[in-house]
Every structure is written in C-alpha cells, then in structure tokens.
Protein backbone atom coordinates (compact mmCIF):
# COMPACT_ATOMS: atom_id res chain seq x y z
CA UNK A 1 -25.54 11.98 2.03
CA UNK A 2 -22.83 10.83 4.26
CA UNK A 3 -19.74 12.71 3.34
CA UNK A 4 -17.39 11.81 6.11
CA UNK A 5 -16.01 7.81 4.81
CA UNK A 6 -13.64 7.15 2.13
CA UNK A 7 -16.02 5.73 -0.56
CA UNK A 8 -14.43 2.98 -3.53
CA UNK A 9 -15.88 2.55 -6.75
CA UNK A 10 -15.22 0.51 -9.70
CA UNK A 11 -17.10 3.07 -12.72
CA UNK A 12 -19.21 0.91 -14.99
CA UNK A 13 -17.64 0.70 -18.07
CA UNK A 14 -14.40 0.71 -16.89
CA UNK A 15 -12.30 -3.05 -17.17
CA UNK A 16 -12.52 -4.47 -13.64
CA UNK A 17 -9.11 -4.23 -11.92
CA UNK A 18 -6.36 -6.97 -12.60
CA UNK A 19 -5.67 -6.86 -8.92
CA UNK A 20 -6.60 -6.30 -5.58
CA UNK A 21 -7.47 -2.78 -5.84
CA UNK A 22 -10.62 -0.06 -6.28
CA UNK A 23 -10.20 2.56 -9.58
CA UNK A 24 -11.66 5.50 -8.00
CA UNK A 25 -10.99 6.54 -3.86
CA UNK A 26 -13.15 9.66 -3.15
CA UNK A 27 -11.91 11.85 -0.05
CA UNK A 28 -13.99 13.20 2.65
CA UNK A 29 -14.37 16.80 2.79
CA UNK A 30 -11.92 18.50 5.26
CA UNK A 31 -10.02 15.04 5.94
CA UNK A 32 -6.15 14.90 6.91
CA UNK A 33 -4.35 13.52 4.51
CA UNK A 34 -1.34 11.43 5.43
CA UNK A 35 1.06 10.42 3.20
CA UNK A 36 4.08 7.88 3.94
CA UNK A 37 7.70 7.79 3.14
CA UNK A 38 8.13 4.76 0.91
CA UNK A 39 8.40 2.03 3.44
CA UNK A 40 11.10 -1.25 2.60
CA UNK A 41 11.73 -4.11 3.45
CA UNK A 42 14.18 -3.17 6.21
CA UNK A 43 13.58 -5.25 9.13
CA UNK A 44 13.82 -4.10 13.20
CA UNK A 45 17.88 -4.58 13.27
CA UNK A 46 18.65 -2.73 10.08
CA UNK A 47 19.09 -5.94 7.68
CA UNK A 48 17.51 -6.09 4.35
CA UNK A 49 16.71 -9.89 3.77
CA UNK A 50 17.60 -11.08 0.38
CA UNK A 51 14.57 -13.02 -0.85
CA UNK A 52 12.14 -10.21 -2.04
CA UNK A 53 9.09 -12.26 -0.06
CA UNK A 54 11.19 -11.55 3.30
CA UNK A 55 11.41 -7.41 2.27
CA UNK A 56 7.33 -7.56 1.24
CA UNK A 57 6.62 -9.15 4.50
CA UNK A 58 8.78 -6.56 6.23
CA UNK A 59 7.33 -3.77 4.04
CA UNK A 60 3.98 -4.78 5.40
CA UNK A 61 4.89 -4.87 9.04
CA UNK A 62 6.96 -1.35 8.49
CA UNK A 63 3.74 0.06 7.35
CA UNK A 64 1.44 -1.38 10.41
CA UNK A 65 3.64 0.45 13.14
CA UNK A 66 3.39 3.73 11.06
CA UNK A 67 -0.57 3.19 10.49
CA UNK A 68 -0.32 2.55 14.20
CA UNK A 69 1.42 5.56 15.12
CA UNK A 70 -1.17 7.87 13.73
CA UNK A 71 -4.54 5.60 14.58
CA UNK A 72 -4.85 5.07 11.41
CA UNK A 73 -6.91 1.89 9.94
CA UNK A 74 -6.64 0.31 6.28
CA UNK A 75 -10.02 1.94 6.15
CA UNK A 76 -8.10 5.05 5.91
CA UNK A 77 -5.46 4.46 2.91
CA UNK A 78 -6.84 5.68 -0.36
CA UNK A 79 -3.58 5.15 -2.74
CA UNK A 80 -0.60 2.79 -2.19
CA UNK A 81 2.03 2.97 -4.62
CA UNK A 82 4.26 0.09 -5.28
CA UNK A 83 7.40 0.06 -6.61
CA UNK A 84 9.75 -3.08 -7.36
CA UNK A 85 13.34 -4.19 -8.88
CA UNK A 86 12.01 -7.45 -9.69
CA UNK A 87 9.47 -9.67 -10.36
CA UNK A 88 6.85 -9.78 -7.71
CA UNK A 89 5.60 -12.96 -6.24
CA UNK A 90 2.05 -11.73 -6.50
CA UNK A 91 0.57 -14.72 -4.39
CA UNK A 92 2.50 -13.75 -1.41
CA UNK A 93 2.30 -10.04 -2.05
CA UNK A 94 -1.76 -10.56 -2.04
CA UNK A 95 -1.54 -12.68 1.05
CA UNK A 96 0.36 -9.67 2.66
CA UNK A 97 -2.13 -7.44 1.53
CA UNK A 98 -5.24 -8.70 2.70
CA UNK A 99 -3.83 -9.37 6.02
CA UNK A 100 -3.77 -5.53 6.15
CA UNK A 101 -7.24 -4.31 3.76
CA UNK A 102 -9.47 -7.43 4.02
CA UNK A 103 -11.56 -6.53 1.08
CA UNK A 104 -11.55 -3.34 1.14
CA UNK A 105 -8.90 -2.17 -1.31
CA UNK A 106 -7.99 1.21 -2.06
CA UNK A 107 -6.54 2.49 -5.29
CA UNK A 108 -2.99 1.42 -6.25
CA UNK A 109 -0.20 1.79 -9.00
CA UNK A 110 2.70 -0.44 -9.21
CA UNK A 111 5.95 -0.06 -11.20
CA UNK A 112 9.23 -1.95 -12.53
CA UNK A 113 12.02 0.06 -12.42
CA UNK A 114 15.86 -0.58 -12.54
CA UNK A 115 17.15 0.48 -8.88
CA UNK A 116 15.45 1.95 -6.07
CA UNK A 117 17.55 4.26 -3.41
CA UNK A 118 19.77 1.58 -2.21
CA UNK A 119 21.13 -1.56 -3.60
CA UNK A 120 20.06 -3.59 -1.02
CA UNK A 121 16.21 -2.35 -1.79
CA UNK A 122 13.51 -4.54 -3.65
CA UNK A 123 10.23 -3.35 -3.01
CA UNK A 124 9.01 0.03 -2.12
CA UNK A 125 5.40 0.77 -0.85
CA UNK A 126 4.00 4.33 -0.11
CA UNK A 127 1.01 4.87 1.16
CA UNK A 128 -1.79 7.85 0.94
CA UNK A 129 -4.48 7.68 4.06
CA UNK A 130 -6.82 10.30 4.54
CA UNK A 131 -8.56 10.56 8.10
CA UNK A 132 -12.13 12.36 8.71
C-alpha cells in the first residue's frame, strides 16, 4: 500500500457532496502540514474591490503565490475553509476553483457569518495542505 499521497473518498452511504468537494482527505504518514492565514480578497496595491467576484478572484490569486512559496500543488490541500458576508456567486466561485484543483477536490466547509476582521472583507479562504 502506497502511503505517501493524499487519498479522497466519498464513503458509500454517505449523500454525495452538494459541491465541489471530497468528504473524507486522509494524510500521509509523517507529512508537513501547512496551514494558511485566511487569505482575502486584497489585491497587490492594498485595495479591496467592492464586487465580492473581484475579492474571490483575488482570494484565489492570494492563495497561488502562497502555494507557490512553499512548492506546494492543489494536490497538496486537504481542507479549505470558506468563509463569506454575503451571498456567494457560486458559478464564479467554482470557475475560480477549478482553475486551481481541476477535479481533484479536497474537503471543504463554508460559512455565513455577519462580519469578518475588516469591513472592507467579503470572503475569507484558509487553506490546510499537507506535503509528503
């Protein structure tokens, strides 16, 4: 048995995901694990866009140069955790996403909440990676 990949199941039994994303992310033995900051929508000058599609695309490219900094691939995230102020624009979101994981999605929670740690903030995404 190969224990040195991040494997993703779906259990049988279990409903299939509502989203892009796998239930179960199982860690190889003795892997770092590299856990994010929860990365905005901030972009390269220090301005927060206002359309929430502007801060998700800027999310996404915030979290590239930090998978870049540490060699790390999409192969390597096993959790993302998503947090939002309002409604997301799932189409765009998912078009983000796979630009990033293909189809190889790890696990993920999202949440509503009221406010996140500045007004200017929409969308929050941290991410869990884990590197053999």
């Amino acid at each position: 048995m190969n224990n040195s990949k991040i494997i993703r199941k779906n259990p049988k039994g279990v409903p299939n995901p509502v989203g892009k994303y796998t239930h179960i992310t199982k860690i190889p033995r003795n892997s770092d694990l590299i856990v994010t900051s929860g990365q905005i929508g901030i972009d390269q000058n220090g301005q927060f866009p206002e359309s929430m599609n502007d801060q998700i695309r800027n999310t996404f490219n915030n979290i590239k140069v930090i998978l870049d900094s540490e060699d790390l691939e999409a192969t390597h995230i096993i959790k993302v955790n998503i947090w939002a102020i309002e409604e997301i624009d799932w189409d765009y979101l998912y078009t983000e996403w796979e630009k990033l994981f293909g189809n190889d999605y790890p696990s993920m929670t999202i949440g509503y909440i009221s406010a996140l740690g500045l007004p200017e903030i929409k969308i929050e995404i941290e991410i869990w990676a884990a590197k053999a």
